[in-house]
PDB file of N, CA and C in Angstrom:
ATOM      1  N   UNK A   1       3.300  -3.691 -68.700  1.00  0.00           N
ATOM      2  CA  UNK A   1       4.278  -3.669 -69.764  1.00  0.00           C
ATOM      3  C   UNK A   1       4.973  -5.013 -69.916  1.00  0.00           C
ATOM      4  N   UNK A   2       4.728  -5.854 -68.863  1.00  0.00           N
ATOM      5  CA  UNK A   2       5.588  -7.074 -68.746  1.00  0.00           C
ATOM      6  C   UNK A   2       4.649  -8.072 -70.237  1.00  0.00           C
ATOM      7  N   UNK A   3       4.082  -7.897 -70.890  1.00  0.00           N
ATOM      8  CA  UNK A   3       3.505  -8.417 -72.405  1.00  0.00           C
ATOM      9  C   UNK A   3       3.970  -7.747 -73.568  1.00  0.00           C
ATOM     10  N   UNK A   4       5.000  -6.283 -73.533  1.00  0.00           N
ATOM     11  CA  UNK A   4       5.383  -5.713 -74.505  1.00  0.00           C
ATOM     12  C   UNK A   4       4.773  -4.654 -74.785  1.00  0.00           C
ATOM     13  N   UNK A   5       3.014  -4.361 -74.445  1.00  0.00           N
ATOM     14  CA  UNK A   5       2.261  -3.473 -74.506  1.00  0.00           C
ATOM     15  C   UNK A   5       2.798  -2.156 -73.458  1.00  0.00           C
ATOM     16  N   UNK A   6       2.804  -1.248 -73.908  1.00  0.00           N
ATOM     17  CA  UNK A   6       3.000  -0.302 -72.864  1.00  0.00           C
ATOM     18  C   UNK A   6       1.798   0.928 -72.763  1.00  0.00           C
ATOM     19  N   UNK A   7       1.304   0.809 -71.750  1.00  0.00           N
ATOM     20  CA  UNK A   7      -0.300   2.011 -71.318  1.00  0.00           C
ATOM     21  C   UNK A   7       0.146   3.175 -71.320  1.00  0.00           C
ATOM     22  N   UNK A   8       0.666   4.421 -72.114  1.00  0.00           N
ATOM     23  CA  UNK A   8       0.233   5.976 -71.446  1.00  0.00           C
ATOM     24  C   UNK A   8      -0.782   6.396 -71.296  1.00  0.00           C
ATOM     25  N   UNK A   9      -1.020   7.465 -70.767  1.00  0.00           N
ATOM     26  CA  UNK A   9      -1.977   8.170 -70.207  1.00  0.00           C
ATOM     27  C   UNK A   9      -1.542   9.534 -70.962  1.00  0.00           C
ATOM     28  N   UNK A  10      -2.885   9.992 -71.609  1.00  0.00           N
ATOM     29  CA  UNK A  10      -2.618  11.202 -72.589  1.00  0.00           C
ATOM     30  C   UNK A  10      -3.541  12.464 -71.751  1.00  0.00           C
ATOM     31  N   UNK A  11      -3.594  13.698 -72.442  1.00  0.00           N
ATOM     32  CA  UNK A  11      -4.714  14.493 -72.088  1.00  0.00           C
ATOM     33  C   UNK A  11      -5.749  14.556 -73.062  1.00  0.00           C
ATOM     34  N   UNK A  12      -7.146  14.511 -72.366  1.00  0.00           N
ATOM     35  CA  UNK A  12      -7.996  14.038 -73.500  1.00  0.00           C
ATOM     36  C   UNK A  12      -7.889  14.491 -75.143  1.00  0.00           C
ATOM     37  N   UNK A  13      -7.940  15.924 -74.890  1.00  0.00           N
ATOM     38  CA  UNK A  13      -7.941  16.810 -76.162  1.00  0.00           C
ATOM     39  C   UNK A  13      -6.688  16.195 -77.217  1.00  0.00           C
ATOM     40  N   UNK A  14      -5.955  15.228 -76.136  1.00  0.00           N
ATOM     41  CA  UNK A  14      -4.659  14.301 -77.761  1.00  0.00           C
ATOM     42  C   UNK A  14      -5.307  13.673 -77.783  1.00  0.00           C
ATOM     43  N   UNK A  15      -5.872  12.719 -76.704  1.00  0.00           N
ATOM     44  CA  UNK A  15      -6.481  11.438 -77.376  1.00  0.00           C
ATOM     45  C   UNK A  15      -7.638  11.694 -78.320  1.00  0.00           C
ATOM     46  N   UNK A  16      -8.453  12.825 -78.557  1.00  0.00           N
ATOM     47  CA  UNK A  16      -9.315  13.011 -79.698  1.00  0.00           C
ATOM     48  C   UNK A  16      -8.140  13.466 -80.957  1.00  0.00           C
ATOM     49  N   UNK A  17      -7.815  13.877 -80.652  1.00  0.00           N
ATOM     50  CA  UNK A  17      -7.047  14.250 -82.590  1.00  0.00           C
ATOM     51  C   UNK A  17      -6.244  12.767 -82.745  1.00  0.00           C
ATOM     52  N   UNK A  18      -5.755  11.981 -81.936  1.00  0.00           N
ATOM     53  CA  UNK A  18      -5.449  10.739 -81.933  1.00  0.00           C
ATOM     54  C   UNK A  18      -6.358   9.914 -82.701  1.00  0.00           C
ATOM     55  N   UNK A  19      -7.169  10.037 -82.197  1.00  0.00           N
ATOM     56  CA  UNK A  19      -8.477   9.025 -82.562  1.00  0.00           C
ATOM     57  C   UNK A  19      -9.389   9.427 -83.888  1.00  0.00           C
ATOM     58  N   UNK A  20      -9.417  11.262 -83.976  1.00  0.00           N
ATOM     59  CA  UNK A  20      -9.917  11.379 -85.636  1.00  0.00           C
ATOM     60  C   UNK A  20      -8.669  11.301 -86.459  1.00  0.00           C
ATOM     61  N   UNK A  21      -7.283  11.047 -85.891  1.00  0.00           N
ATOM     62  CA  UNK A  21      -6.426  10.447 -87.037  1.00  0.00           C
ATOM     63  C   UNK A  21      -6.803   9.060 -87.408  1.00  0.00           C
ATOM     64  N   UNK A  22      -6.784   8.299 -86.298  1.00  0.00           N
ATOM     65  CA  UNK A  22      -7.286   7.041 -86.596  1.00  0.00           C
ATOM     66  C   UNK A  22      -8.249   6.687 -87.435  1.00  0.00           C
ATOM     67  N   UNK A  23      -9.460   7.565 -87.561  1.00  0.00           N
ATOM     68  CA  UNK A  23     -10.826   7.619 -87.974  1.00  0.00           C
ATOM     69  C   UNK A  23     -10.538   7.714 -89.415  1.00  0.00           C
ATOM     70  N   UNK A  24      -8.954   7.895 -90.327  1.00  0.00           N
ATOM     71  CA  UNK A  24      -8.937   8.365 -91.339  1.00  0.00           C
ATOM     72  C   UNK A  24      -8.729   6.883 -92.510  1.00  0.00           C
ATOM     73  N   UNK A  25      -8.679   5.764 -91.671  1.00  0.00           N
ATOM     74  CA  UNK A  25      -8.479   4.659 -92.486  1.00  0.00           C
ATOM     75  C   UNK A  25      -7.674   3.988 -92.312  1.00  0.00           C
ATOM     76  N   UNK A  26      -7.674   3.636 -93.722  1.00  0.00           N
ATOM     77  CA  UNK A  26      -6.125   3.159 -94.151  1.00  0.00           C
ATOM     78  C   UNK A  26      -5.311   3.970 -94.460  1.00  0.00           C
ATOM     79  N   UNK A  27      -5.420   5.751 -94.514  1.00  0.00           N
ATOM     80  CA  UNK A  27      -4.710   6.550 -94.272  1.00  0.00           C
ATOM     81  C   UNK A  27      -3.907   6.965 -93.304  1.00  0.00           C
ATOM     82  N   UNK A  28      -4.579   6.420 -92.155  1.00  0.00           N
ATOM     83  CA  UNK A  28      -3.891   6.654 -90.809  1.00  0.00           C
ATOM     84  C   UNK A  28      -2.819   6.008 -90.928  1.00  0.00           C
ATOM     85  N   UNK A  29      -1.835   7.042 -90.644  1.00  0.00           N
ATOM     86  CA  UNK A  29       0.131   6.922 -90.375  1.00  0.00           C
ATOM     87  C   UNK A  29       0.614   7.256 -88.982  1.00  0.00           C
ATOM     88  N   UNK A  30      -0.456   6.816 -88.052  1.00  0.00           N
ATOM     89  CA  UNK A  30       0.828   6.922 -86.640  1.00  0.00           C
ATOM     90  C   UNK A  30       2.243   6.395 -86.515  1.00  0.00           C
ATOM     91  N   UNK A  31       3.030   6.894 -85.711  1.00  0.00           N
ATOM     92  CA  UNK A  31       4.149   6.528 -85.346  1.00  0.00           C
ATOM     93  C   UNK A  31       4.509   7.027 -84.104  1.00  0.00           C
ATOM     94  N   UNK A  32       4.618   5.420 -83.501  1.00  0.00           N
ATOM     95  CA  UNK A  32       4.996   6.211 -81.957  1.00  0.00           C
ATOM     96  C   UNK A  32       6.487   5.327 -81.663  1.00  0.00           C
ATOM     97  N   UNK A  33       7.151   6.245 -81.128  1.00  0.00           N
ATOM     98  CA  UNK A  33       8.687   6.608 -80.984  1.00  0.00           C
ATOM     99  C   UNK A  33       8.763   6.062 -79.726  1.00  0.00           C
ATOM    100  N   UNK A  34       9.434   4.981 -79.014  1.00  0.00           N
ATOM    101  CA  UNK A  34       9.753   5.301 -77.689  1.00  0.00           C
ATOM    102  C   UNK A  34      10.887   5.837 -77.492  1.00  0.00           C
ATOM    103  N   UNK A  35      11.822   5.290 -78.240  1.00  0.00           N
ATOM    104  CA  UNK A  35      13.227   6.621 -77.960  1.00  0.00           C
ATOM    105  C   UNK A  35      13.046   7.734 -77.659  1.00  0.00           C
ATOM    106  N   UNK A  36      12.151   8.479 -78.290  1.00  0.00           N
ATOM    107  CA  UNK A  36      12.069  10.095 -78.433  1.00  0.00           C
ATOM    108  C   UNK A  36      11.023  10.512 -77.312  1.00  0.00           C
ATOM    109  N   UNK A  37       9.944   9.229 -77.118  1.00  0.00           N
ATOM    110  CA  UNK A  37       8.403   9.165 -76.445  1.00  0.00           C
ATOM    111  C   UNK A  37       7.682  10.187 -77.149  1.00  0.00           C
ATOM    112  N   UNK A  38       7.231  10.043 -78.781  1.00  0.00           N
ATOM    113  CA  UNK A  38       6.123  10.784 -79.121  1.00  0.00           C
ATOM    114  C   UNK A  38       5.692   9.914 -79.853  1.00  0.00           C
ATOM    115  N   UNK A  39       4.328  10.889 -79.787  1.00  0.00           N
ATOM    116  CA  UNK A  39       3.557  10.277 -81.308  1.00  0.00           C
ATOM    117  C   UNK A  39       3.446  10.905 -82.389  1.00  0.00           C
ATOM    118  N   UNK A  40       3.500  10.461 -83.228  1.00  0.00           N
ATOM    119  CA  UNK A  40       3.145  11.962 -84.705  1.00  0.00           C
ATOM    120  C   UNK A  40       2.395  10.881 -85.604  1.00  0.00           C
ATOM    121  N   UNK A  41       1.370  12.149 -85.689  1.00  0.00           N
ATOM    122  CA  UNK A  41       0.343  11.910 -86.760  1.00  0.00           C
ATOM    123  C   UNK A  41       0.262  11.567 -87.956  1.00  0.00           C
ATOM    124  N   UNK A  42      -0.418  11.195 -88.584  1.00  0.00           N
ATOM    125  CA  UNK A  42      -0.447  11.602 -90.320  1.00  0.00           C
ATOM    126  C   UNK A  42      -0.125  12.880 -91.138  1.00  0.00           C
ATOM    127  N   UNK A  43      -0.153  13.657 -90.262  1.00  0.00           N
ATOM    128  CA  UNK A  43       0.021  15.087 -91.100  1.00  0.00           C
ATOM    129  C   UNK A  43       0.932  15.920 -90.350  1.00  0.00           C
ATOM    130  N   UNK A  44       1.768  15.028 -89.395  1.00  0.00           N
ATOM    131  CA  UNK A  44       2.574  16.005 -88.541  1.00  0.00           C
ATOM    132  C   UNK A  44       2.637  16.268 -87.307  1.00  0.00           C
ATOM    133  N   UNK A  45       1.673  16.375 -86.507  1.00  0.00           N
ATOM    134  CA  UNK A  45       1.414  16.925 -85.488  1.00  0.00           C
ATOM    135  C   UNK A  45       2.098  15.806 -84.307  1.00  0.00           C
ATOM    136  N   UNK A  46       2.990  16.164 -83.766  1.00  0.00           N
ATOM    137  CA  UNK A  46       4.054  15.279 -82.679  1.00  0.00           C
ATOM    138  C   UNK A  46       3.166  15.533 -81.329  1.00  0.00           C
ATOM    139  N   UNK A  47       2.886  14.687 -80.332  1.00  0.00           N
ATOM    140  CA  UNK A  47       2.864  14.742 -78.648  1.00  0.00           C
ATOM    141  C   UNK A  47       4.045  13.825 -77.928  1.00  0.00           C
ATOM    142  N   UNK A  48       4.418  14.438 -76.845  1.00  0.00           N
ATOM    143  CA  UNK A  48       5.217  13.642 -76.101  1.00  0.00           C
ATOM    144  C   UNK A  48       4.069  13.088 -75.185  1.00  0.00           C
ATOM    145  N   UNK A  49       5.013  11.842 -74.410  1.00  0.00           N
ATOM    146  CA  UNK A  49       3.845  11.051 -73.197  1.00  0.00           C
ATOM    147  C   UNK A  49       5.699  10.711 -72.662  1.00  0.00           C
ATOM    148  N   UNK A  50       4.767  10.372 -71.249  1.00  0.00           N
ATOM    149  CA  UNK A  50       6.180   9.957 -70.325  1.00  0.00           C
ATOM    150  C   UNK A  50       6.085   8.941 -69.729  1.00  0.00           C
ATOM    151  N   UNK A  51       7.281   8.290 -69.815  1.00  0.00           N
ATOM    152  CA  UNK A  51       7.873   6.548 -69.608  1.00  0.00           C
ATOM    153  C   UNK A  51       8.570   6.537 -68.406  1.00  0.00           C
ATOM    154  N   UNK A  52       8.107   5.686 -67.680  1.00  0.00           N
ATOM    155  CA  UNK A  52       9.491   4.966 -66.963  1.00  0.00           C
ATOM    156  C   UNK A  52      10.755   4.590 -67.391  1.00  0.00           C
ATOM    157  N   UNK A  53      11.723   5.491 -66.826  1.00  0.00           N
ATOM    158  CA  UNK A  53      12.981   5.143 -67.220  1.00  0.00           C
ATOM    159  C   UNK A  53      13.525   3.616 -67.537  1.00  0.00           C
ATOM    160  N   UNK A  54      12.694   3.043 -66.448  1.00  0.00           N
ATOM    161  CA  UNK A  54      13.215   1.691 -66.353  1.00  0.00           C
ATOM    162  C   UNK A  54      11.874   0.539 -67.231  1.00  0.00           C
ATOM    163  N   UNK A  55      10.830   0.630 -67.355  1.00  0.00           N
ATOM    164  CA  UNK A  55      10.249   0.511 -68.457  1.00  0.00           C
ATOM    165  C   UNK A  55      10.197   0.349 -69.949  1.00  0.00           C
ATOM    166  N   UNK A  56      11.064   1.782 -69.848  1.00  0.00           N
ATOM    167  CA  UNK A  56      11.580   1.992 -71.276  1.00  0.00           C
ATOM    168  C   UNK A  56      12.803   0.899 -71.816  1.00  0.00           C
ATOM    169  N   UNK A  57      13.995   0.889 -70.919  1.00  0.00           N
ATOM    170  CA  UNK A  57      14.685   0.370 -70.619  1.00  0.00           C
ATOM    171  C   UNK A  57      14.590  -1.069 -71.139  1.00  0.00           C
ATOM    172  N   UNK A  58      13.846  -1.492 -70.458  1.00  0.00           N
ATOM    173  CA  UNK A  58      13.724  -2.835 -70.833  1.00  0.00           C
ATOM    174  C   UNK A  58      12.905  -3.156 -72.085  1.00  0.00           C
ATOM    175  N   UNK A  59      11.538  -2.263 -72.355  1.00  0.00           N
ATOM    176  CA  UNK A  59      11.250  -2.366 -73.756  1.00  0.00           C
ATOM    177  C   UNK A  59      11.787  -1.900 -74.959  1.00  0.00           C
ATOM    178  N   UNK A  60      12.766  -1.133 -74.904  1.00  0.00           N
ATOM    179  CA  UNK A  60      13.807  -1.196 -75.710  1.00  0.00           C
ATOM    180  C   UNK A  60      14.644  -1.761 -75.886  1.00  0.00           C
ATOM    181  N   UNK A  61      14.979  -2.832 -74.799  1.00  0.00           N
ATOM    182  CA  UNK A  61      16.369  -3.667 -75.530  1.00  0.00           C
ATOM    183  C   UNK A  61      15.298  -5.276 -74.755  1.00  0.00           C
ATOM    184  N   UNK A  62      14.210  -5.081 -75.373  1.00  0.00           N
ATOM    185  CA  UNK A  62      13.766  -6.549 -75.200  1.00  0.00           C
ATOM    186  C   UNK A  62      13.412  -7.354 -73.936  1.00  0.00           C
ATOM    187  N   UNK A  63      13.925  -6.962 -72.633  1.00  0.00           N
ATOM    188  CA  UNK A  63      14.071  -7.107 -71.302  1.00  0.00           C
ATOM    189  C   UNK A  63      13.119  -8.365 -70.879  1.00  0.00           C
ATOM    190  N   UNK A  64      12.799  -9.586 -69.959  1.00  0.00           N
ATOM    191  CA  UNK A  64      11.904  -9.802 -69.091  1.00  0.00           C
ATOM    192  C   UNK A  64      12.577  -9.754 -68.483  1.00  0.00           C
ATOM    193  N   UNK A  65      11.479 -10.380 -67.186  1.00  0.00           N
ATOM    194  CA  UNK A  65      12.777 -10.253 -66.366  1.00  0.00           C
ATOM    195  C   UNK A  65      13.680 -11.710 -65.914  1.00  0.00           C
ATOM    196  N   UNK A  66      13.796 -12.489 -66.919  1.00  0.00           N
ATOM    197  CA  UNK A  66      15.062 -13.098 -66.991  1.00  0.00           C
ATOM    198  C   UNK A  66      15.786 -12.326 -67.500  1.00  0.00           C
ATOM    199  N   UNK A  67      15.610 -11.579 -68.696  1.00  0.00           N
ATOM    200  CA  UNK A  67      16.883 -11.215 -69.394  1.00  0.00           C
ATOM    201  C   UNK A  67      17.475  -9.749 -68.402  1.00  0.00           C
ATOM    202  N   UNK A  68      16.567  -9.556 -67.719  1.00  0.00           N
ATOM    203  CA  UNK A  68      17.348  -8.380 -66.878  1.00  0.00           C
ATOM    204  C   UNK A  68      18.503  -9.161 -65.770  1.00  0.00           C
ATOM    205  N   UNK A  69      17.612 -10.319 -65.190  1.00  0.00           N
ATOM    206  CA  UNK A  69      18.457 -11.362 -64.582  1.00  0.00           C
ATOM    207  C   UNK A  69      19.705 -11.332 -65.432  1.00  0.00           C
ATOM    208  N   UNK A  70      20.022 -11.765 -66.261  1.00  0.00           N
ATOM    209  CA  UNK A  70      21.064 -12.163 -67.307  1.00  0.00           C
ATOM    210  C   UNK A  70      21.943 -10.839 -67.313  1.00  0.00           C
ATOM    211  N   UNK A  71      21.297  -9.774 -67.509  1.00  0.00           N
ATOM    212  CA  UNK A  71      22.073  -8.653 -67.508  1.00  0.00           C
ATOM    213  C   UNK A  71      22.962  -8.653 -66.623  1.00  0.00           C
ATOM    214  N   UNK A  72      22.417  -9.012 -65.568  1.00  0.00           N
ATOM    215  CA  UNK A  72      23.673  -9.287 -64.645  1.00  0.00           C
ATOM    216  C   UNK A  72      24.472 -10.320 -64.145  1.00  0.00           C
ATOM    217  N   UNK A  73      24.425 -11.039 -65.075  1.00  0.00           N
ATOM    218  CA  UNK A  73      25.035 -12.583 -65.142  1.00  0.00           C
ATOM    219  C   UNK A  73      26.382 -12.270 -64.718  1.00  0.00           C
ATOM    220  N   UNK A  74      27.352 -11.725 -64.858  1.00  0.00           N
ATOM    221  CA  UNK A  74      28.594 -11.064 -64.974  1.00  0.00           C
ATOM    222  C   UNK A  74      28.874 -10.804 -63.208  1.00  0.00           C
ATOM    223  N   UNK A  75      28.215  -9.939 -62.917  1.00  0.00           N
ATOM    224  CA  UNK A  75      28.154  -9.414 -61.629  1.00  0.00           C
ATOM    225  C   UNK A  75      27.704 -10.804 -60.665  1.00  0.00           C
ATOM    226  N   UNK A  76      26.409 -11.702 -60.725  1.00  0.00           N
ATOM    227  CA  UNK A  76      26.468 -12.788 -59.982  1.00  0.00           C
ATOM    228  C   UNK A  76      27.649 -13.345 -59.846  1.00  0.00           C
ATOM    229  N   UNK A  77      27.774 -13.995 -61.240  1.00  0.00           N
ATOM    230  CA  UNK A  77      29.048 -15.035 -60.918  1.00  0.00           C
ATOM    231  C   UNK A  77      30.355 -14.525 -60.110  1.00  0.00           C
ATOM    232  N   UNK A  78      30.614 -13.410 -60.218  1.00  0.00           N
ATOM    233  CA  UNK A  78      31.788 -12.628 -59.536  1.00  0.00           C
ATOM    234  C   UNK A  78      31.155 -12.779 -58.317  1.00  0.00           C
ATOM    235  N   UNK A  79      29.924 -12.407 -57.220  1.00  0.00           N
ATOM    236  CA  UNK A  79      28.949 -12.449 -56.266  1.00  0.00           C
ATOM    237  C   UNK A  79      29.445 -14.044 -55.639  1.00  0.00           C
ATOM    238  N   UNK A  80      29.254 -14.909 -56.458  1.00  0.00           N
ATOM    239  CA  UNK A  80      28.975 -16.293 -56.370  1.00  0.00           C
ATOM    240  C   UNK A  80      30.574 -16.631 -55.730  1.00  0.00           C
ATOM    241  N   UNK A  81      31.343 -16.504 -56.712  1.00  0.00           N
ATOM    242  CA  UNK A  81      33.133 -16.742 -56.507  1.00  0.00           C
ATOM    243  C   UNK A  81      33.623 -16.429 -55.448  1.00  0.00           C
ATOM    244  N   UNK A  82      32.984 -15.397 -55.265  1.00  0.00           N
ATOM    245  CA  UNK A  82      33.441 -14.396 -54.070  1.00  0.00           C
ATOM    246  C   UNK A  82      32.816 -15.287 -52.804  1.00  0.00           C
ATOM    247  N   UNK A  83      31.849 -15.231 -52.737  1.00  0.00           N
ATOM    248  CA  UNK A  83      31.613 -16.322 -51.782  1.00  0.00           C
ATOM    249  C   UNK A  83      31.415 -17.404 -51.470  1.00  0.00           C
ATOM    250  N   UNK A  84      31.962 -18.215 -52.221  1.00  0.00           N
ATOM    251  CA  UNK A  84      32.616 -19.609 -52.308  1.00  0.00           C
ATOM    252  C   UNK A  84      33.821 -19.733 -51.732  1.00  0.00           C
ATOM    253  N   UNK A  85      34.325 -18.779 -52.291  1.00  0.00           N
ATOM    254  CA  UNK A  85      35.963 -18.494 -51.547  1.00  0.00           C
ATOM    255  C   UNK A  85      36.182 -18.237 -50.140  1.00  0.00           C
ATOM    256  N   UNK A  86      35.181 -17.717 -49.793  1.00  0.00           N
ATOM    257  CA  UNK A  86      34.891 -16.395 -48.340  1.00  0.00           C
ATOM    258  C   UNK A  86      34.455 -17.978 -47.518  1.00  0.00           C
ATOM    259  N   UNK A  87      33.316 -18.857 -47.909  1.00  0.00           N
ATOM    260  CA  UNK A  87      32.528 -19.701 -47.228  1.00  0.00           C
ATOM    261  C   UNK A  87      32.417 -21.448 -48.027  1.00  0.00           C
ATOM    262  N   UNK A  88      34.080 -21.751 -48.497  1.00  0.00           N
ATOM    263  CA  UNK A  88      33.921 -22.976 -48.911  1.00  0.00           C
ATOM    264  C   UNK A  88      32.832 -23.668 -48.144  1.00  0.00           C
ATOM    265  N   UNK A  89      32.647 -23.932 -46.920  1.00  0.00           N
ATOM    266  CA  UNK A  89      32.150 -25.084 -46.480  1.00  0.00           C
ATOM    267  C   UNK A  89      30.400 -24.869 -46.721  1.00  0.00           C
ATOM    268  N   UNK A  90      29.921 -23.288 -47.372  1.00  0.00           N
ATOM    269  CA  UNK A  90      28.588 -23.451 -47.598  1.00  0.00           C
ATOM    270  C   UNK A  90      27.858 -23.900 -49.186  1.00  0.00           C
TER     271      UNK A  90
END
């Protein structure tokens, strides 16, 4: 997932109605949700698939892992202060 791509793993019998949706063209209207984690078809038909909490997480608000670093930019520097104070001489 660390490229943006994310792999589920379906049960076969979705991945065929998956795939004769696909088969329909330029008609084919997937939409896959990670908020919700489904897919729905062209004509309706919804499956859920299941995410890593923390996966999700980050592909939803953009994440590498610098920016998860960054997330906690806040918390270091407080980390950092704190022991500067504790260990001037290091």
């Amino acid at each position: 997932f660390k490229n943006g791509i994310l792999p589920i793993v379906m049960p076969q019998d979705v991945v065929d109605v998956l795939m004769a949706d696909a088969e329909k063209g330029e008609n084919a209207r997937m939409t896959v949700d990670l908020e919700t984690q489904t897919i729905t078809t062209s004509d309706g038909q919804e499956f859920k698939f299941d995410v890593d909490p923390f996966k999700k997480h980050c592909l939803l608000n953009g994440l590498d892992d610098i920016g998860l670093t960054m997330e906690k930019a806040s918390a270091i520097d407080t980390y950092e202060a704190k022991l500067a104070a504790q260990r001037p001489w290091a």
